[in-house]
Protein backbone atom coordinates (compact mmCIF):
# COMPACT_ATOMS: atom_id res chain seq x y z
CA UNK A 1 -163.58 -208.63 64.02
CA UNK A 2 -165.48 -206.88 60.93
CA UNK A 3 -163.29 -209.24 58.43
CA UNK A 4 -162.38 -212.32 58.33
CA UNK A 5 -158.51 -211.81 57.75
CA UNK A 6 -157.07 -215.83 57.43
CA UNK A 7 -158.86 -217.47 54.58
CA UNK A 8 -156.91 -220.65 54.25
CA UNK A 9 -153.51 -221.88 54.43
CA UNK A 10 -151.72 -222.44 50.97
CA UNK A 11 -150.35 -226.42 50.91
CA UNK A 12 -148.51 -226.76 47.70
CA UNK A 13 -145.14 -228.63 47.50
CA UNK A 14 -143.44 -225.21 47.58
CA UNK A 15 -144.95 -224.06 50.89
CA UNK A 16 -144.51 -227.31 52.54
CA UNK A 17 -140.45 -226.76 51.64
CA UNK A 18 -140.72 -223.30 52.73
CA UNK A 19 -142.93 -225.08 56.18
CA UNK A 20 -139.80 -227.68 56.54
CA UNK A 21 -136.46 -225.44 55.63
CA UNK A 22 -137.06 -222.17 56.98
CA UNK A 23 -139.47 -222.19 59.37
CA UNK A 24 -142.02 -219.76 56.94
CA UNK A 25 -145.80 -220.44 56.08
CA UNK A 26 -147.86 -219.25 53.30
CA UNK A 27 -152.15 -218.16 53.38
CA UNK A 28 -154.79 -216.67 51.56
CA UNK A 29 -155.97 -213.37 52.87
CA UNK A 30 -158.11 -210.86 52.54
CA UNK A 31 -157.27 -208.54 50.00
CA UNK A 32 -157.80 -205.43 52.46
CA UNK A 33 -155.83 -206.72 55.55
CA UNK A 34 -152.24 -205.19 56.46
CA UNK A 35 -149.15 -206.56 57.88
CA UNK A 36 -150.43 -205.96 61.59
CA UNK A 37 -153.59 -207.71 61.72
CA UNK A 38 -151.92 -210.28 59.78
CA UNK A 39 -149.57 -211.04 61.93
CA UNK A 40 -152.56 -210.63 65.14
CA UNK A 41 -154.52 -212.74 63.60
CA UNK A 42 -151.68 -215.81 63.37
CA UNK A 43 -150.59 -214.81 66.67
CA UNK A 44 -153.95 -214.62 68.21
CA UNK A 45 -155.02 -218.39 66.22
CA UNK A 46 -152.27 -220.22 66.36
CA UNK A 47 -150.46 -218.80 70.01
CA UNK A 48 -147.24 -219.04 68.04
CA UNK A 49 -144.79 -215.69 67.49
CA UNK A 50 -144.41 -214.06 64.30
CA UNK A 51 -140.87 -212.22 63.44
CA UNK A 52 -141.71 -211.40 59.56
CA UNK A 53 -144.86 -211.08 57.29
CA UNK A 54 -144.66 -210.75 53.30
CA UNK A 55 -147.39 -210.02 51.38
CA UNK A 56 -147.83 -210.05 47.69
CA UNK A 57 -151.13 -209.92 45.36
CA UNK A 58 -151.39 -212.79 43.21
CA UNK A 59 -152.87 -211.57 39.58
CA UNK A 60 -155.72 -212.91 37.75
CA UNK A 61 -155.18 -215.20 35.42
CA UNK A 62 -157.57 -216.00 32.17
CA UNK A 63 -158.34 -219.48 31.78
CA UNK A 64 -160.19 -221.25 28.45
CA UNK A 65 -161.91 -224.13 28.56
CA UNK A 66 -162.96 -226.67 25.35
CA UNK A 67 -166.55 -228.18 25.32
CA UNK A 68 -168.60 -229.75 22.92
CA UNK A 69 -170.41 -226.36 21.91
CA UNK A 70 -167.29 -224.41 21.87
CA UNK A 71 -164.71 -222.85 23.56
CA UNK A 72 -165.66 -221.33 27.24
CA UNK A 73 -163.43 -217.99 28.47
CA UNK A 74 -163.10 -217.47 32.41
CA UNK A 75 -161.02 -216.15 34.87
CA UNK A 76 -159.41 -216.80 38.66
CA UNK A 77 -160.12 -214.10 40.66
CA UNK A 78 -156.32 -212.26 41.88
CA UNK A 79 -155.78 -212.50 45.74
CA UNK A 80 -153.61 -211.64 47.99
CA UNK A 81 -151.14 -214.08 49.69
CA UNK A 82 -149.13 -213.79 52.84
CA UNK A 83 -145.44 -215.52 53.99
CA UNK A 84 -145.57 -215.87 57.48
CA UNK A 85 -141.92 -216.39 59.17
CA UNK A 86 -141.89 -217.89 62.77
CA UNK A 87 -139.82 -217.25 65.41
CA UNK A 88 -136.89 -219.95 65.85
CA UNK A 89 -138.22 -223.40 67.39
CA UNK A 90 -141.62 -222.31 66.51
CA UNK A 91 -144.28 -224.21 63.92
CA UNK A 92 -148.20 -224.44 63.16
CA UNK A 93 -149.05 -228.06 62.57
CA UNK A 94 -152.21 -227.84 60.12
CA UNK A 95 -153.14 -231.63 59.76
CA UNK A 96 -153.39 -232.12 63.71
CA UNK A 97 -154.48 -235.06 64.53
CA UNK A 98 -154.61 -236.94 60.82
């Protein structure tokens, strides 16, 4: 592959509900990856089957930070997130063998 499509999986108290109630999982990808190679890319990683994939890009957001020699403006870079939904009986255990 030119592009590295998965970056990470998202593991927030909100996607573990989503992970435990309906069966869906949320990642990081990259910004220029569509719903197919998406959905390869789980598929293809994980041997599970995918019925739906969601995507939505996540906006920057500006950030300000105090120090002792003033106040220090940022920002988090947007990205682009993706809700994977599994096929019934189906699920990707991330944490293995902890």
């Amino acid at each position: 592959m030119a592009k590295k499509i998965l970056i990470k999986p998202i593991i927030t108290e909100k996607a573990e509900n989503l992970s435990e109630n309906r069966g869906q999982y949320t990642f990081v990808v990259n910004k220029k990856a569509n719903k197919v190679e998406i959905r390869q890319a789980i598929e293809n990683q994980f041997n599970v089957s995918v019925d739906s994939v969601n995507t939505l890009i996540m906006p920057a957001k500006r950030k300000n930070r105090n120090t002792r020699s003033g106040i220090l403006k940022g920002s988090v870079s947007s990205y682009k997130k993706a809700i994977i939904t599994l096929s019934e009986g189906e699920e990707i255990d991330f944490f293995g063998d902890i």
